[in-house]
PDB file of N, CA and C in Angstrom:
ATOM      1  N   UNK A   1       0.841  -1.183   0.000  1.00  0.00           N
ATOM      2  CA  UNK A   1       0.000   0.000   0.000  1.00  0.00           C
ATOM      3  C   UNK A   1       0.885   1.245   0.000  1.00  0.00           C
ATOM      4  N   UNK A   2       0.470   2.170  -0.477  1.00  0.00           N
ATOM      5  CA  UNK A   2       1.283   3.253  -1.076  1.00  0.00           C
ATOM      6  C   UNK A   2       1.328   4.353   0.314  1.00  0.00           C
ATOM      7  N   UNK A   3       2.064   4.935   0.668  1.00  0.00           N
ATOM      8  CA  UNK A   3       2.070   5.859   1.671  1.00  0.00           C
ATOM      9  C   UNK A   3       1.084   7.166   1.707  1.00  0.00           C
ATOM     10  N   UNK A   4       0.389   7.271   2.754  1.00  0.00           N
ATOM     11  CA  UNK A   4      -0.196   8.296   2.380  1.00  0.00           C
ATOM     12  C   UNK A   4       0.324   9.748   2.427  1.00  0.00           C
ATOM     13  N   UNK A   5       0.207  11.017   1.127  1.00  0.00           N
ATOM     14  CA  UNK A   5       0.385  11.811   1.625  1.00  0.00           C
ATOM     15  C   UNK A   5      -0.372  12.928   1.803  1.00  0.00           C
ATOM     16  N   UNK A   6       0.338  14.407   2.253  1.00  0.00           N
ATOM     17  CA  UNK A   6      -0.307  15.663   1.972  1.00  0.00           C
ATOM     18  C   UNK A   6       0.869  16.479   1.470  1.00  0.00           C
ATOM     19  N   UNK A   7      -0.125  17.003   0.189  1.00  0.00           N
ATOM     20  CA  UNK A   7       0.128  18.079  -0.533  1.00  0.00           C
ATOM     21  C   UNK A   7      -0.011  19.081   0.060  1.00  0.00           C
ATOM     22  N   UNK A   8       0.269  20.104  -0.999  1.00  0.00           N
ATOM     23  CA  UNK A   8      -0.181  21.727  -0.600  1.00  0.00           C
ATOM     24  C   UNK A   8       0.473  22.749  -1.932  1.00  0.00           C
ATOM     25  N   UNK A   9      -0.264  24.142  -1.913  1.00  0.00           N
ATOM     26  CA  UNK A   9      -0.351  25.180  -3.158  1.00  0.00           C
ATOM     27  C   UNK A   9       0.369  25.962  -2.192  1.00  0.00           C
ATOM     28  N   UNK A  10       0.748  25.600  -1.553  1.00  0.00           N
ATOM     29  CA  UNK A  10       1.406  27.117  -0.640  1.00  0.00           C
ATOM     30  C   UNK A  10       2.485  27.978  -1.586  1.00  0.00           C
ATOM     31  N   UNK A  11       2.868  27.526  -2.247  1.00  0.00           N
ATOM     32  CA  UNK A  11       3.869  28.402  -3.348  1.00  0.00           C
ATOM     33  C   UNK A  11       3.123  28.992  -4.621  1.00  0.00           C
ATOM     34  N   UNK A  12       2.236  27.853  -5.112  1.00  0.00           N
ATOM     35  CA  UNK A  12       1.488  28.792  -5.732  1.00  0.00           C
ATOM     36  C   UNK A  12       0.315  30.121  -5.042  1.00  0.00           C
ATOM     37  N   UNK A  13      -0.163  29.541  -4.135  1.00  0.00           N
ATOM     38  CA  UNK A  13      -0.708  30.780  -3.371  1.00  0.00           C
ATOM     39  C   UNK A  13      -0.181  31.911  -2.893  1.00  0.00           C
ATOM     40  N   UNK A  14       1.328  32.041  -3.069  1.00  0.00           N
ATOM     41  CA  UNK A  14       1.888  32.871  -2.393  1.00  0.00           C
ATOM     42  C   UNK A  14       2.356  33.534  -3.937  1.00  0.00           C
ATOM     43  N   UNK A  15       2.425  32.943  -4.814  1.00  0.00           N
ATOM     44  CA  UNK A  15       2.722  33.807  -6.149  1.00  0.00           C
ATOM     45  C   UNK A  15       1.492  34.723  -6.386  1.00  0.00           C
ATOM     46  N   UNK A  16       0.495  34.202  -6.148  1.00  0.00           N
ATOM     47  CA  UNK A  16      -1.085  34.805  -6.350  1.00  0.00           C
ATOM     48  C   UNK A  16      -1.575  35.632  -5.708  1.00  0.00           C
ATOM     49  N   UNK A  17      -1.212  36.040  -4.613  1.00  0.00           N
ATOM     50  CA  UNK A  17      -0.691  36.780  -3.849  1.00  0.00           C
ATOM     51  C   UNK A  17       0.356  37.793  -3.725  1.00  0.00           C
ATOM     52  N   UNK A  18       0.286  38.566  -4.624  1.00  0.00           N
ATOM     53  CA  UNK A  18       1.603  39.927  -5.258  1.00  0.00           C
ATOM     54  C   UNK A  18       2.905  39.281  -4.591  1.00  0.00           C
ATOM     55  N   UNK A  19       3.051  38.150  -5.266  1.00  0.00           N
ATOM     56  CA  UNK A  19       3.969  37.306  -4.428  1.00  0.00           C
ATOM     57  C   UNK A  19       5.471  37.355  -3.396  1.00  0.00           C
ATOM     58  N   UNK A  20       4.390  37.000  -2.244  1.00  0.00           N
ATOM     59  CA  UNK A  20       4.093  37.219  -1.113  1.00  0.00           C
ATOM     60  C   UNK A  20       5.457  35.901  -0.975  1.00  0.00           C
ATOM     61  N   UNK A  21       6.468  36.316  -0.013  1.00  0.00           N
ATOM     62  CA  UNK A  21       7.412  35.716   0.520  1.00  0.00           C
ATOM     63  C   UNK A  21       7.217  34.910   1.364  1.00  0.00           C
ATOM     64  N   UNK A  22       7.843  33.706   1.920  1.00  0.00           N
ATOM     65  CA  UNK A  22       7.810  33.300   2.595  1.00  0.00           C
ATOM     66  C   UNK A  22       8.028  33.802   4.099  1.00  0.00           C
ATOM     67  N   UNK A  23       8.977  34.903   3.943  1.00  0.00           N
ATOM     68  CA  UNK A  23       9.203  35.393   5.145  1.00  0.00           C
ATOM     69  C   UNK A  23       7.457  36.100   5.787  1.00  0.00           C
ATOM     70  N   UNK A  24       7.207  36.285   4.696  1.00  0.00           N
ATOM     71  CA  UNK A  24       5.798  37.254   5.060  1.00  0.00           C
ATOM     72  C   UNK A  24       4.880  36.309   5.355  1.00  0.00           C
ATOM     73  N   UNK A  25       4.473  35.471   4.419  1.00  0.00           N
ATOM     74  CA  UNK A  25       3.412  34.246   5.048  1.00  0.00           C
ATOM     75  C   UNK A  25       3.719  33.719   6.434  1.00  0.00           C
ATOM     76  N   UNK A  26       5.325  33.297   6.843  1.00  0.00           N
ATOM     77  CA  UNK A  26       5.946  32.942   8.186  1.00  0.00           C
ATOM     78  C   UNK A  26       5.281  34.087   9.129  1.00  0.00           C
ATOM     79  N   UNK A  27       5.368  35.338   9.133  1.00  0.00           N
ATOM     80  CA  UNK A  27       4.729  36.122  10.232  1.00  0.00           C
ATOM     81  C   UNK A  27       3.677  36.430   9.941  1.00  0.00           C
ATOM     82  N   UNK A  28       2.553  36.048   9.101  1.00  0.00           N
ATOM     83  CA  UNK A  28       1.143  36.447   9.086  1.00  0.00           C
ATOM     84  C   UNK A  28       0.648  35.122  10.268  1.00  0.00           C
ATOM     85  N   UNK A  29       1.725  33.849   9.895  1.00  0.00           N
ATOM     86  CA  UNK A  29       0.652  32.583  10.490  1.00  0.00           C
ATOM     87  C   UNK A  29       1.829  32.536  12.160  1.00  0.00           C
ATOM     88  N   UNK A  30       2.999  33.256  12.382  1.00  0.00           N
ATOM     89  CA  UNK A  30       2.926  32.937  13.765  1.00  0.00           C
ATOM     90  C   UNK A  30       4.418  31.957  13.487  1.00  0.00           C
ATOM     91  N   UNK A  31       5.044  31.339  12.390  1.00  0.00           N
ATOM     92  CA  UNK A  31       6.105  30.507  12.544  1.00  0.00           C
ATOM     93  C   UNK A  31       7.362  31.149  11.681  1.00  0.00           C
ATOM     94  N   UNK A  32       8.356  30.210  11.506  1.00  0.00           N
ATOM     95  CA  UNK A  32       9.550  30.820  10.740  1.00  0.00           C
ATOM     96  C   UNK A  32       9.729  30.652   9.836  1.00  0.00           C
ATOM     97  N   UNK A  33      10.115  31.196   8.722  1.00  0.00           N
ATOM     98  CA  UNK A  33      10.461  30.923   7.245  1.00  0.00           C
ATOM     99  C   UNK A  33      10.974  29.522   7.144  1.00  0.00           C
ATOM    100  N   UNK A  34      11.661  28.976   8.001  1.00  0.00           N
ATOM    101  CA  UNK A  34      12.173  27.378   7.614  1.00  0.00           C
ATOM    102  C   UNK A  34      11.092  26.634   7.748  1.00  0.00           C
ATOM    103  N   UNK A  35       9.846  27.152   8.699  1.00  0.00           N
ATOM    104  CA  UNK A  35       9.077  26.112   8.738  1.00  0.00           C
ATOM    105  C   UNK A  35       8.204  26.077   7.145  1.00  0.00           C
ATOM    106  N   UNK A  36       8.042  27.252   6.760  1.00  0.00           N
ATOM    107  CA  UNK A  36       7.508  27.605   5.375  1.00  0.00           C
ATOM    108  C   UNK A  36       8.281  26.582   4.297  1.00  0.00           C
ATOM    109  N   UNK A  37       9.568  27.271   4.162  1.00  0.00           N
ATOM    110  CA  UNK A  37       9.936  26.072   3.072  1.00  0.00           C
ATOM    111  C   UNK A  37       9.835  24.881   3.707  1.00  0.00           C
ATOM    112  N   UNK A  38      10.245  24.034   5.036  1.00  0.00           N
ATOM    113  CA  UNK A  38       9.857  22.777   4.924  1.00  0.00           C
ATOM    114  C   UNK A  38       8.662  22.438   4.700  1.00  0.00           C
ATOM    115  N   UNK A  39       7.349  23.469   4.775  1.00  0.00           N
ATOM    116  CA  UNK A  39       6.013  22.916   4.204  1.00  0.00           C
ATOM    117  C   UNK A  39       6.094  22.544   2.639  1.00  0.00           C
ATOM    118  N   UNK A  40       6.155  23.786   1.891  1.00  0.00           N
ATOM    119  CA  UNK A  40       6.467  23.466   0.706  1.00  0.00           C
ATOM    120  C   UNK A  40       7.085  22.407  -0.411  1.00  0.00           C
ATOM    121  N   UNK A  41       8.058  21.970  -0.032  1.00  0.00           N
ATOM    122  CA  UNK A  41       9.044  21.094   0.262  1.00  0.00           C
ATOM    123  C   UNK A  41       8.686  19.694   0.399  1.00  0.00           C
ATOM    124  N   UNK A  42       7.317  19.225   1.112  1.00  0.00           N
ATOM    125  CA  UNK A  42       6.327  18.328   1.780  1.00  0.00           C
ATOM    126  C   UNK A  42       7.287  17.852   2.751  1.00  0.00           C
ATOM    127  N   UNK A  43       8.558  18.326   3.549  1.00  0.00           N
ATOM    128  CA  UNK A  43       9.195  17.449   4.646  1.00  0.00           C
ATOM    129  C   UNK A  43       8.930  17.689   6.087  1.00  0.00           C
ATOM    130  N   UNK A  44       7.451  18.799   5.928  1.00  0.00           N
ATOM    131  CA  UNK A  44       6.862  18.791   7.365  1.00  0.00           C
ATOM    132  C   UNK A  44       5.560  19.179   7.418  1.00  0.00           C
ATOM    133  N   UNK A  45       4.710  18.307   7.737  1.00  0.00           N
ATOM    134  CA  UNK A  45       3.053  18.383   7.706  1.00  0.00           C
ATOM    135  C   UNK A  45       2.979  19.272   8.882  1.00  0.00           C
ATOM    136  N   UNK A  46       2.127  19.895   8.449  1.00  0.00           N
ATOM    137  CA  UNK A  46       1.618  21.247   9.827  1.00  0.00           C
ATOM    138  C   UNK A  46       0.088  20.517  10.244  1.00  0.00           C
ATOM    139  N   UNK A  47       0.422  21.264  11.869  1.00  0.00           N
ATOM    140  CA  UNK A  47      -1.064  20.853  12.532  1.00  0.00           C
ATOM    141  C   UNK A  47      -2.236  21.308  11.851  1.00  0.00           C
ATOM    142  N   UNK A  48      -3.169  21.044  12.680  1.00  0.00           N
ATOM    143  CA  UNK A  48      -4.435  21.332  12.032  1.00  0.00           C
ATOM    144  C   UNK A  48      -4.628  23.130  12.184  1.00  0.00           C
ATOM    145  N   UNK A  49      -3.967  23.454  13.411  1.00  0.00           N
ATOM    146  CA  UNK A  49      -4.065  24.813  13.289  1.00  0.00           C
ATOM    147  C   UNK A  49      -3.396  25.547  12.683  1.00  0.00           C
ATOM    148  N   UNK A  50      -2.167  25.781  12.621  1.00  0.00           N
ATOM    149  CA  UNK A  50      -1.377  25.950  11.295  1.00  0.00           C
ATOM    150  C   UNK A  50      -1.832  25.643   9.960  1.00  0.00           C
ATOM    151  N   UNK A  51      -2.538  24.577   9.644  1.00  0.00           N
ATOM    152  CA  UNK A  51      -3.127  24.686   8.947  1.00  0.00           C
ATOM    153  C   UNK A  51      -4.189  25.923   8.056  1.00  0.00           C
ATOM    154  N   UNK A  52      -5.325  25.826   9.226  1.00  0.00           N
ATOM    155  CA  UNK A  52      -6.295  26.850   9.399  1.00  0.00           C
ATOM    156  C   UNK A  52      -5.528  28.375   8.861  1.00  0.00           C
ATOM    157  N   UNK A  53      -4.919  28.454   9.703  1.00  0.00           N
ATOM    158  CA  UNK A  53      -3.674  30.015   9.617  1.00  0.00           C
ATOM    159  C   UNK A  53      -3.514  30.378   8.150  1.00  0.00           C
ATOM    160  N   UNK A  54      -2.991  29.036   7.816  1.00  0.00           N
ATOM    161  CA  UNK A  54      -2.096  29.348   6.232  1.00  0.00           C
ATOM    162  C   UNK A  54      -3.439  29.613   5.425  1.00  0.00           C
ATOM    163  N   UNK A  55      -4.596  28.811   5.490  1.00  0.00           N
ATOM    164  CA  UNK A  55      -5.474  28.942   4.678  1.00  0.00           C
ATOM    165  C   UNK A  55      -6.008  30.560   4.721  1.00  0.00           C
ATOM    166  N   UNK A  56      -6.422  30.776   5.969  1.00  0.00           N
ATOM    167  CA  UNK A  56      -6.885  32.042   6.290  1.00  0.00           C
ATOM    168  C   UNK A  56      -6.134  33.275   5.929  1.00  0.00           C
ATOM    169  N   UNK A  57      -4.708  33.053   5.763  1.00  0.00           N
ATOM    170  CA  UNK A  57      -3.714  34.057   5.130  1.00  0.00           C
ATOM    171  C   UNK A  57      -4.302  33.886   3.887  1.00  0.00           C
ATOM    172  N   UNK A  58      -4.672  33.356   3.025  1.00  0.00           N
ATOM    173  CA  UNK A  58      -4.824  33.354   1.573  1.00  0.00           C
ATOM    174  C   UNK A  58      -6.070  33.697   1.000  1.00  0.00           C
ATOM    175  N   UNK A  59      -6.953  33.321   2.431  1.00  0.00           N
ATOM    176  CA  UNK A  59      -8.752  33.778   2.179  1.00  0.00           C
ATOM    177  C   UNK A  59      -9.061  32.445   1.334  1.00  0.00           C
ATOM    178  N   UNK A  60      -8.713  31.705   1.833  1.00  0.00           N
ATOM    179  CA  UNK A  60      -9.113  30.016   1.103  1.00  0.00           C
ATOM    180  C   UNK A  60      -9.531  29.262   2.251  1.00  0.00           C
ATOM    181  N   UNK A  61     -10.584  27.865   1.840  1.00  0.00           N
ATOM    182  CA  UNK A  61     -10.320  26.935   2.357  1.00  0.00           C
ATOM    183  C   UNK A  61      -9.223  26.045   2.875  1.00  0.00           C
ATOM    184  N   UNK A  62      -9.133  25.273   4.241  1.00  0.00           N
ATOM    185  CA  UNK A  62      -7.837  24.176   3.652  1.00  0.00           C
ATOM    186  C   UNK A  62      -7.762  23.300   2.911  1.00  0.00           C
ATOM    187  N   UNK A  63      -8.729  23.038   2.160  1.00  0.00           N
ATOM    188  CA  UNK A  63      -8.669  22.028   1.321  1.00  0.00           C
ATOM    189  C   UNK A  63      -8.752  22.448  -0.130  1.00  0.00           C
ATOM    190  N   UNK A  64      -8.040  23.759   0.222  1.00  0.00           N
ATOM    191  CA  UNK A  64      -7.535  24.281  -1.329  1.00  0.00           C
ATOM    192  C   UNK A  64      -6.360  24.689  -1.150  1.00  0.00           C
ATOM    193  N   UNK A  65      -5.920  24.926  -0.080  1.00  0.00           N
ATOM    194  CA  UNK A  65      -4.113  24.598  -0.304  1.00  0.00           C
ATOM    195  C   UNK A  65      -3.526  23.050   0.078  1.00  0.00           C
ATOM    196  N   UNK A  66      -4.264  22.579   1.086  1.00  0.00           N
ATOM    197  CA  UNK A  66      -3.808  21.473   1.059  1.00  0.00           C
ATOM    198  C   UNK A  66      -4.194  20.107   0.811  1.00  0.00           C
ATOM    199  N   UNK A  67      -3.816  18.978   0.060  1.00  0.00           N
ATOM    200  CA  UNK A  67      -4.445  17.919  -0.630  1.00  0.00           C
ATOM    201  C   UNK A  67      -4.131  16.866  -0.081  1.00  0.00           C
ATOM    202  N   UNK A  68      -4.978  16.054   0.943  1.00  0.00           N
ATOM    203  CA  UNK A  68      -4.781  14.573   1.532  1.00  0.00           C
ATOM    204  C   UNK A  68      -4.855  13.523   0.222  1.00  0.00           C
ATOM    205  N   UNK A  69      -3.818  12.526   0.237  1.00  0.00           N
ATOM    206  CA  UNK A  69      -4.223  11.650  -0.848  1.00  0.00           C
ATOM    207  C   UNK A  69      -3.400  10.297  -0.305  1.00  0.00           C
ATOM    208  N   UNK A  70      -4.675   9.238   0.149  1.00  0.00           N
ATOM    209  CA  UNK A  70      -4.458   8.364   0.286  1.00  0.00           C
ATOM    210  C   UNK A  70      -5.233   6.709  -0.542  1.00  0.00           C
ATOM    211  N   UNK A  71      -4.518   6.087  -0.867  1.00  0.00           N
ATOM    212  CA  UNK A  71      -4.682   5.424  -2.226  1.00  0.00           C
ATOM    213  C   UNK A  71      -5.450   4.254  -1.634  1.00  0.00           C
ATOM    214  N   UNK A  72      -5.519   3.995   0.040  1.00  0.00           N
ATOM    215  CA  UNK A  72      -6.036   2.449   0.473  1.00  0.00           C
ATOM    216  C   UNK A  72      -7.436   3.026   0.636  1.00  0.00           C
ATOM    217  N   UNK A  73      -7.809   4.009   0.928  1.00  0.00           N
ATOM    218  CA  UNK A  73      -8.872   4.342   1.481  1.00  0.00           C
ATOM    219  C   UNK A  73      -9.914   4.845   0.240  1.00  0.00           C
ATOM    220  N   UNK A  74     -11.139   4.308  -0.289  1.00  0.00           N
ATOM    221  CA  UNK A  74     -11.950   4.609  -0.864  1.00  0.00           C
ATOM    222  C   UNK A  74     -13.404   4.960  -0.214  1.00  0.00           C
TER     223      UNK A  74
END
């Protein structure tokens, strides 16, 4: 069975966004630019509230920046 993961647009949202730095998304949601690129990156899943944050910086849902995709589960 294939691993499950999560995605995310956080780079494209941040281009769409008079593109908007990481440093700047890092202090709208409260964390540090490393944590930004490791989102991006996919080498660190953020909580559910962090979550919320990033979405709400963008005026989106989370389930338009970020994409659960798991292949066992139908």
């Amino acid at each position: 069975m294939k691993k499950p993961e999560l995605k995310n647009k956080i780079r494209r949202f941040r281009f769409d966004n008079n593109e908007m730095t990481q440093g700047e998304l890092a202090n709208r949601v409260g964390v540090t630019r490393q944590t930004i690129i490791a989102l991006e990156a996919r080498k660190y899943v953020p909580s559910l509230a962090l979550a919320f944050r990033i979405a709400r910086a963008f005026r989106v849902t989370v389930e338009e920046v970020f994409q659960y995709e798991d292949v066992g589960i139908q």
